[in-house]
Structures are given as structure tokens and as C-alpha cells.
N, C-alpha and C. Protein backbone atom coordinates (compact mmCIF):
# COMPACT_ATOMS: atom_id res chain seq x y z
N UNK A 1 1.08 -25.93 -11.64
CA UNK A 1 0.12 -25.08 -12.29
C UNK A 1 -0.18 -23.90 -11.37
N UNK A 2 -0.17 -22.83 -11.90
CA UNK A 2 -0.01 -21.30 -11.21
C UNK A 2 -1.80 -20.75 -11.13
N UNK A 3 -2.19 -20.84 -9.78
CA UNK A 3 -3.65 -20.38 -10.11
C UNK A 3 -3.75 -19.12 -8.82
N UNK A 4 -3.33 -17.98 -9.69
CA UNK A 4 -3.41 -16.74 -9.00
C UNK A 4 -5.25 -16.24 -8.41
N UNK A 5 -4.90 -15.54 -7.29
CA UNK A 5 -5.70 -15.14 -6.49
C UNK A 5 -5.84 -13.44 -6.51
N UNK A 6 -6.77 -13.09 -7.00
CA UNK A 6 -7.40 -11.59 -7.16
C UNK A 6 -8.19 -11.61 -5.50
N UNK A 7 -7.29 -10.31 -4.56
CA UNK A 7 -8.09 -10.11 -3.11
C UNK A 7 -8.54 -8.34 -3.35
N UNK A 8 -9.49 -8.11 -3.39
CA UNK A 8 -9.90 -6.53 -3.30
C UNK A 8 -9.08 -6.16 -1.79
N UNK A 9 -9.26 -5.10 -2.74
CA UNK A 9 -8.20 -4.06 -1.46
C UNK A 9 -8.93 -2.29 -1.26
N UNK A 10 -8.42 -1.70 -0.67
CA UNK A 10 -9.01 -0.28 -0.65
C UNK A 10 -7.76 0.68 -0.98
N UNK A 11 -7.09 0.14 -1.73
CA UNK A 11 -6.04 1.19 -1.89
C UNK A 11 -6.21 1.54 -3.18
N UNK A 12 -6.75 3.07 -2.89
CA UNK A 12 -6.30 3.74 -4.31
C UNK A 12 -5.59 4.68 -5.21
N UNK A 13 -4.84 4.83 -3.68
CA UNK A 13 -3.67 5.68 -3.75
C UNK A 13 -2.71 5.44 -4.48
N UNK A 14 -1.92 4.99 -5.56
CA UNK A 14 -0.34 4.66 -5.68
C UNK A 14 0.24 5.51 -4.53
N UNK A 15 0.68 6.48 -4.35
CA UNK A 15 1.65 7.52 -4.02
C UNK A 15 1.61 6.97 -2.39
N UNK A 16 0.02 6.75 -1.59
CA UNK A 16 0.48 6.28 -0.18
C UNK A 16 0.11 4.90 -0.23
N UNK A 17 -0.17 4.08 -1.56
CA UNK A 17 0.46 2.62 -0.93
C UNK A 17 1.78 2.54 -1.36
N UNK A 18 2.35 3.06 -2.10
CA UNK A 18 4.04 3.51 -1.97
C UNK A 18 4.71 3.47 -0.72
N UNK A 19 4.20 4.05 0.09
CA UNK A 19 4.82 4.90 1.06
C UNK A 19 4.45 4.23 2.25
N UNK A 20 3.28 3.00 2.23
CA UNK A 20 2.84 2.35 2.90
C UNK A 20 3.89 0.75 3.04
N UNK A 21 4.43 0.65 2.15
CA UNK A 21 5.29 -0.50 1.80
C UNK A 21 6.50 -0.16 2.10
N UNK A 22 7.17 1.53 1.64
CA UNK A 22 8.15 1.77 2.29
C UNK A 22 8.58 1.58 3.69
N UNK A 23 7.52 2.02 4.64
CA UNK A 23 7.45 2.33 6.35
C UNK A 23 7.25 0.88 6.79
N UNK A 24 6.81 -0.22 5.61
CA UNK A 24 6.70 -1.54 6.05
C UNK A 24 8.18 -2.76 5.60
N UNK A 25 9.39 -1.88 4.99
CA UNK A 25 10.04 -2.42 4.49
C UNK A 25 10.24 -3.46 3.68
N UNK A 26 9.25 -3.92 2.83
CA UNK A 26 8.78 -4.42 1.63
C UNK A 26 9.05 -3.52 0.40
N UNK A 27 10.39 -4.72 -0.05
CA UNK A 27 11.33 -4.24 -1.40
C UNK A 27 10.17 -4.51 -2.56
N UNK A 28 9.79 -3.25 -3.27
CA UNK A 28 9.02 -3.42 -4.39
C UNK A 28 9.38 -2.57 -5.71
N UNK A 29 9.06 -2.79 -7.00
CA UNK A 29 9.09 -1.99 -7.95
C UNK A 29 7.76 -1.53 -8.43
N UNK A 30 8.38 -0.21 -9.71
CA UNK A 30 6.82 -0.16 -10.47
C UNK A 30 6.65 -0.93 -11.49
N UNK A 31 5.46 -1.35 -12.05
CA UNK A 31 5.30 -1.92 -13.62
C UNK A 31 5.00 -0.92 -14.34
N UNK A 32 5.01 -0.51 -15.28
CA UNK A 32 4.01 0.19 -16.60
C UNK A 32 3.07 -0.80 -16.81
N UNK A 33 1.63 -0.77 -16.95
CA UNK A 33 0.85 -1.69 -17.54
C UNK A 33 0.01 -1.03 -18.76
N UNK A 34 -0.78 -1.55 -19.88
CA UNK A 34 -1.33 -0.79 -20.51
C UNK A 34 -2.69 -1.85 -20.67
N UNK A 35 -3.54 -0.78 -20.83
CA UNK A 35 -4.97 -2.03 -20.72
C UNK A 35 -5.58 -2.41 -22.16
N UNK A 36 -5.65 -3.35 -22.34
CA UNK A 36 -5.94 -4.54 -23.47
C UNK A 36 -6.65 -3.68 -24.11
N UNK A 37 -6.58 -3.38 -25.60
CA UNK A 37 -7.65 -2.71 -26.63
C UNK A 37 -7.57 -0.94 -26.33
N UNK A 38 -7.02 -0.81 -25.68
CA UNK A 38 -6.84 0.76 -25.20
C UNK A 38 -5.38 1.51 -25.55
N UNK A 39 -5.11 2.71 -25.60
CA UNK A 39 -4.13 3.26 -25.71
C UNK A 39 -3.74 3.83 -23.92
N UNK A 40 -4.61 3.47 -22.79
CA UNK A 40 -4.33 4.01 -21.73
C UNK A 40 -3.31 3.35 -21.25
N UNK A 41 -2.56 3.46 -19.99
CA UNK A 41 -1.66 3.12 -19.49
C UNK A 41 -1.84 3.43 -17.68
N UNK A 42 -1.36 2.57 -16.68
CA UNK A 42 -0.73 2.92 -15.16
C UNK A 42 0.02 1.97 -14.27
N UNK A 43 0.07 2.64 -13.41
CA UNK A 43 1.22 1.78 -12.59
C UNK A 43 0.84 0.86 -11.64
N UNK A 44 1.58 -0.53 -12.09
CA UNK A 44 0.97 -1.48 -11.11
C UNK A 44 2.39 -1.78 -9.99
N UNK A 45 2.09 -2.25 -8.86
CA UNK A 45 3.41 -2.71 -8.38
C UNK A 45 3.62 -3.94 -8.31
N UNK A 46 4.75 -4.34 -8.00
CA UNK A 46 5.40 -5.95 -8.23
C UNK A 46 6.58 -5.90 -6.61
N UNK A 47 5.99 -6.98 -5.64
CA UNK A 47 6.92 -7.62 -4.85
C UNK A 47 7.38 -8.87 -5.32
N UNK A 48 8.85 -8.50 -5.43
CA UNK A 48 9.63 -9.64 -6.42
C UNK A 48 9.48 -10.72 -4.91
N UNK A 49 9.63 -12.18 -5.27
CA UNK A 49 9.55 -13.61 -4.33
C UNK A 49 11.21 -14.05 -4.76
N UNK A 50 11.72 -14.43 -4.07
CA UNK A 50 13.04 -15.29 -4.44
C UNK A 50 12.49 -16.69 -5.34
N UNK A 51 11.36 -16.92 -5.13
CA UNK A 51 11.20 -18.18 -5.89
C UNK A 51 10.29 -18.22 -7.07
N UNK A 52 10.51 -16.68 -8.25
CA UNK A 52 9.43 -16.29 -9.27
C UNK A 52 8.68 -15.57 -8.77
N UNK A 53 7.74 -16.12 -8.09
CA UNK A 53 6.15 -16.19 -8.20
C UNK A 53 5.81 -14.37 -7.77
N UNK A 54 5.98 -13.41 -8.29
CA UNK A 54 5.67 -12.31 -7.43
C UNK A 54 4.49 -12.13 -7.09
N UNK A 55 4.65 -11.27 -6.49
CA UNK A 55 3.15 -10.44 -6.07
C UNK A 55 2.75 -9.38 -6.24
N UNK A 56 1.88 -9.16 -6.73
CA UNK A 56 1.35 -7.78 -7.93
C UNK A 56 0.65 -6.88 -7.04
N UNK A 57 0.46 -5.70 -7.15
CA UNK A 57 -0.69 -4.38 -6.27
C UNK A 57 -1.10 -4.16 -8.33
N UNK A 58 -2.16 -4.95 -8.43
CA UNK A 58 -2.65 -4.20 -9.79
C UNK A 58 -3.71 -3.75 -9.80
N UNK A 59 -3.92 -2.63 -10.66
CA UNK A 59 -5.16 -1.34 -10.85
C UNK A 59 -5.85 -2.04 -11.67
N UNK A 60 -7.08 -2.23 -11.13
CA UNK A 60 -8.63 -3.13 -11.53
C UNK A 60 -9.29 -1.89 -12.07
N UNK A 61 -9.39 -0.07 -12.37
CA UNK A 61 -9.85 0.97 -12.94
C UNK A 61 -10.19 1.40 -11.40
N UNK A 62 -10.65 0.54 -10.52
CA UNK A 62 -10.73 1.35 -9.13
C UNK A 62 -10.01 1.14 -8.03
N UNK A 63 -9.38 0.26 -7.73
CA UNK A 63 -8.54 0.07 -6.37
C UNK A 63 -7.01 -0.68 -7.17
N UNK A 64 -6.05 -1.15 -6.80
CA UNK A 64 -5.22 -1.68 -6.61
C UNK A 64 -5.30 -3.14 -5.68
N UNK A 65 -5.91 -3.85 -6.55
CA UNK A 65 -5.85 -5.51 -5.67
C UNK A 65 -4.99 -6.60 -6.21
N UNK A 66 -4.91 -7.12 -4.93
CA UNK A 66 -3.53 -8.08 -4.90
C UNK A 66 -3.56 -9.18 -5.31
N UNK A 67 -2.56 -9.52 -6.14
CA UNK A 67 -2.58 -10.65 -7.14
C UNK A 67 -1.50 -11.34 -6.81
N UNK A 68 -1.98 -12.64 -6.45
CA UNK A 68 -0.69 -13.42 -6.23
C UNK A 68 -1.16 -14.93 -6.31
N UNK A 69 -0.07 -16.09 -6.67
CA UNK A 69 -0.99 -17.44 -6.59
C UNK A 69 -0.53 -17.92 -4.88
N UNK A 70 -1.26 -18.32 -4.31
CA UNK A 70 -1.15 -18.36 -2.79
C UNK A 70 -0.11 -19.65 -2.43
N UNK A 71 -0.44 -20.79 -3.48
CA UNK A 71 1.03 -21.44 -3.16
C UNK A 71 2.05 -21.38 -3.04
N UNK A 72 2.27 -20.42 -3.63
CA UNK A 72 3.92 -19.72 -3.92
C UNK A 72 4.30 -18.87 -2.59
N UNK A 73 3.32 -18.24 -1.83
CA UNK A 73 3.23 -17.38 -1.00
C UNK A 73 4.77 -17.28 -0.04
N UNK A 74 5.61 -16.36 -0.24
CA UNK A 74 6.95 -16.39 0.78
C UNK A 74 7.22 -15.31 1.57
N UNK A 75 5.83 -14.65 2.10
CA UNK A 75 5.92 -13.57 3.03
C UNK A 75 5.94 -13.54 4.24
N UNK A 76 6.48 -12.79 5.05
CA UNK A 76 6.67 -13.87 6.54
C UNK A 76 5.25 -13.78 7.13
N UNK A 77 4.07 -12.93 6.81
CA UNK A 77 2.43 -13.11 7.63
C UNK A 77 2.04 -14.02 6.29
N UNK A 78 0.89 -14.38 6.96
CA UNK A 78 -0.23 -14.72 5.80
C UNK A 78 -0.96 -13.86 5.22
N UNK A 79 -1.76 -13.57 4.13
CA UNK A 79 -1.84 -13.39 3.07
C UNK A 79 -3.23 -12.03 3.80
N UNK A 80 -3.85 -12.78 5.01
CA UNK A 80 -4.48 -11.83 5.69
C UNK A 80 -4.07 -10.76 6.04
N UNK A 81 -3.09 -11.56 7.04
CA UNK A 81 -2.38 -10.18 8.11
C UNK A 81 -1.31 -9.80 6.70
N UNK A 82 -0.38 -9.67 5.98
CA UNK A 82 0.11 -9.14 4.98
C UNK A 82 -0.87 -7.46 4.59
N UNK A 83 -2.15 -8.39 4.16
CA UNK A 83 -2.86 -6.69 3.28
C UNK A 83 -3.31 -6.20 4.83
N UNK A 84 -3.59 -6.67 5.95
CA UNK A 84 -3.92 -5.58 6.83
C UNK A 84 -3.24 -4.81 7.33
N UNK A 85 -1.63 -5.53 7.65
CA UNK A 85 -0.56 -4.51 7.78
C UNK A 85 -0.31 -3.51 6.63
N UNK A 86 -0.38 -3.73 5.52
CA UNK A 86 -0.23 -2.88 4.59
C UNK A 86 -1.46 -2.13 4.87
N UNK A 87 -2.68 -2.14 5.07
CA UNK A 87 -3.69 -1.15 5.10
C UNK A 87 -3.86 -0.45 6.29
N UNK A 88 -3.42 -0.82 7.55
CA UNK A 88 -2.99 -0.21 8.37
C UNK A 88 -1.88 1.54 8.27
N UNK A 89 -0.85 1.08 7.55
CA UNK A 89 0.44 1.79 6.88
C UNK A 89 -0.41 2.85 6.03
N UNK A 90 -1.31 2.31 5.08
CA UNK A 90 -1.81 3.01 4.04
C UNK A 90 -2.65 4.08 4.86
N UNK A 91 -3.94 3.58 5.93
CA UNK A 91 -3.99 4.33 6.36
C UNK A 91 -3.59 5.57 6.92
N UNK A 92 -2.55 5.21 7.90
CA UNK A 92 -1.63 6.43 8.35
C UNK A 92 -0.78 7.90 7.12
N UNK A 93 -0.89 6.85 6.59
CA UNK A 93 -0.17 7.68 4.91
C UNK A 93 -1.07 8.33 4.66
N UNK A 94 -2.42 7.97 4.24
CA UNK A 94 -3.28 8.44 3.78
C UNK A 94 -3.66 10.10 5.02
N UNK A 95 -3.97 9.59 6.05
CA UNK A 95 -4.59 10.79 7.15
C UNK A 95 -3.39 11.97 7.16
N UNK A 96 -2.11 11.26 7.44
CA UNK A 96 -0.94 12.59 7.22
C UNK A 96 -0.94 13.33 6.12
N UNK A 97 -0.90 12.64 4.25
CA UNK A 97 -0.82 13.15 3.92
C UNK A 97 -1.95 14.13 3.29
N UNK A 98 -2.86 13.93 3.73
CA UNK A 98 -4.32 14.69 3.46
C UNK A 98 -4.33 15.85 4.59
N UNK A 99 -3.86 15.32 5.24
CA UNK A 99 -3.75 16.59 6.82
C UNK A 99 -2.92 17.64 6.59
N UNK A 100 -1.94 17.34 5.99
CA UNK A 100 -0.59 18.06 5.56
C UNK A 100 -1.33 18.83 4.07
N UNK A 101 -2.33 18.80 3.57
CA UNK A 101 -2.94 19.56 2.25
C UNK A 101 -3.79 20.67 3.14
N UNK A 102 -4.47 20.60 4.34
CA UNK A 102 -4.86 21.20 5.13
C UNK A 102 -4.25 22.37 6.10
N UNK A 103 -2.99 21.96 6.47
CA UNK A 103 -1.92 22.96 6.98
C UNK A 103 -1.48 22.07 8.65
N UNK A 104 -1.81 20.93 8.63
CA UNK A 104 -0.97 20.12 9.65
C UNK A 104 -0.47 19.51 9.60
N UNK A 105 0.49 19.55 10.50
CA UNK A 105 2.06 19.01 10.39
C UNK A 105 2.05 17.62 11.30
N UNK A 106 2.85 16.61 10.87
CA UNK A 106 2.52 15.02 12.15
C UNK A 106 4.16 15.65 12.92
N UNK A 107 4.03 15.32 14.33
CA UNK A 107 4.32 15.57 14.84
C UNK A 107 4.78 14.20 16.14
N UNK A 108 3.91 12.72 15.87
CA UNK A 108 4.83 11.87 16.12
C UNK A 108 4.10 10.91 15.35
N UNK A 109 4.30 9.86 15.23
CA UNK A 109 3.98 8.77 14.40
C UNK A 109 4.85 7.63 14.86
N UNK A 110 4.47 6.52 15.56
CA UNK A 110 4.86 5.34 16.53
C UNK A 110 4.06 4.17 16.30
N UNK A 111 4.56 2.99 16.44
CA UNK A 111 3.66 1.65 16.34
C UNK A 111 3.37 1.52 17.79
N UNK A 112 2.74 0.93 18.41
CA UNK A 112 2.70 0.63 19.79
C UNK A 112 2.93 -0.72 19.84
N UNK A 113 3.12 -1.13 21.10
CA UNK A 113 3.11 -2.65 21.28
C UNK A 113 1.69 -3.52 21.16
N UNK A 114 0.94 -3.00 21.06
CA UNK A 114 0.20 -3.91 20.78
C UNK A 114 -0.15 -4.07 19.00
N UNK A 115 0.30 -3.35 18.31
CA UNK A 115 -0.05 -3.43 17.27
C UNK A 115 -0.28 -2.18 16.91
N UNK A 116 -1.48 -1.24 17.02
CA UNK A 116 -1.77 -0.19 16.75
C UNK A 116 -0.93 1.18 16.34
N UNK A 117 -1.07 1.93 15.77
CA UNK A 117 -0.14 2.89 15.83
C UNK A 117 -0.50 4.51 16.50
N UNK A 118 0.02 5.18 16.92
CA UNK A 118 -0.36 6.70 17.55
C UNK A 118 -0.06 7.78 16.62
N UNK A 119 -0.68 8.29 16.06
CA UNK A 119 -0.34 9.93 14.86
C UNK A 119 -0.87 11.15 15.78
N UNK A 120 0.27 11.61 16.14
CA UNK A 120 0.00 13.06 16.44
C UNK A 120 -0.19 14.32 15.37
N UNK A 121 -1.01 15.03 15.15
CA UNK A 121 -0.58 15.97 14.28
C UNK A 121 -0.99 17.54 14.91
N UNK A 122 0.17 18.43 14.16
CA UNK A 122 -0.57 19.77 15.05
C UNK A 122 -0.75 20.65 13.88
N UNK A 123 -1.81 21.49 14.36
CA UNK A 123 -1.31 22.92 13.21
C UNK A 123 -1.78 24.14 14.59
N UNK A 124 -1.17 25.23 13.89
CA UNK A 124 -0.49 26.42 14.61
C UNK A 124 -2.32 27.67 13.77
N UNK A 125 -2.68 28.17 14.84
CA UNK A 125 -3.23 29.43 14.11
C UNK A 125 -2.76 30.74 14.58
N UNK A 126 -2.81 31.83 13.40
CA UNK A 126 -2.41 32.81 13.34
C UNK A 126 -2.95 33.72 13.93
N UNK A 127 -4.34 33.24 13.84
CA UNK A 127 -5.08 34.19 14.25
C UNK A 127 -5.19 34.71 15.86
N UNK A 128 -5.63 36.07 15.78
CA UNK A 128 -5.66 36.95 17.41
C UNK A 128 -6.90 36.37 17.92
């Protein structure tokens, strides 16, 4: 018996938890979803499991939280460290690409050994 687990998350990005999963090498697709009684529609994501059970990033109207039944669980962290590495990633996604709407460019971007990661970013002024 399949008894899935709804974890709030802070991602409300699609575009940098995309991009957050990419840099984390976690094979995922999109869904189309459409919401019950509505003509609306958006995109949820799906990490396929070799054994069924996937794991969903689905849009609750405000964040993207993770749906999965925890028995099934076949990710190599636990279910903790999983969304913190992903929110870690998201973060970094998030500050570059908001920085980069501003006019700065990243300039290094590294994990460190202890975990943490380093974002350099620069921007250039024109002005005299």
C-alpha cells in the first residue's frame, strides 16, 4: 500500500529548480498537470525510480513540494539531505540568475569540500 508524503519546499521557480537538478545530475522530466474543476494547467516534475514509485516536484498554487511515498525511496541521500542539496543548487540558480537581470556576470561557481559552494560574480561600470 503506497502512502505518499507531501514535504513543503521553497521552490518556486520551475526554470531554477530545473537547473538546480541539472547541476545535481538528477535525470528528470516535465508533467503537464491540470487542476481538478479548472481549465488551468502547469508543470510538475517527475524523477522516474527504477522500481515505479517516482518522485514528483508538484505545484501546490505556491511552491513546488515533493511528493513521494518514502518506502519506495531509491535516492542515494535521504529524503532530508536530497531536498537540501537540491535547495542548496536552487539557491545558487536562483542568486545568478537574478544577478544576471541586473547586469552581473558569475564568474566562478565551485562546490567546496566541505559542502558549501563559492559564487563569484562581477559587473563592469562604465562610468568616469
Amino acid at each position: 500500500m503506497s502512502h505518499f508524503t507531501h514535504i513543503k519546499t521553497r521552490f518556486q521557480n520551475l526554470f531554477y529548480l530545473e537547473k538546480a537538478l541539472n547541476r545535481l545530475a538528477i535525470r528528470h522530466k516535465q508533467e503537464e498537470a491540470t487542476v481538478p474543476n479548472s481549465t488551468s494547467s502547469h508543470i510538475n516534475l517527475i524523477i522516474p525510480q527504477s522500481n515505479g514509485y517516482d518522485i514528483s516536484f508538484c505545484w501546490n498554487g505556491q511552491e513546488y513540494e515533493l511528493v513521494a511515498d518514502i518506502s519506495f525511496w531509491e535516492q542515494p541521500y535521504p529524503t532530508e539531505n536530497f531536498i537540501d542539496r537540491i535547495a542548496q543548487q536552487y539557491a545558487g540558480e536562483v542568486v545568478i540568475g537574478e544577478s544576471q537581470k541586473i547586469g552581473f556576470q558569475p564568474v566562478k561557481y565551485c562546490q567546496n569540500e566541505d559542502g558549501s559552494n563559492t559564487l563569484v560574480l562581477e559587473r563592469w561600470s562604465n562610468k568616469n
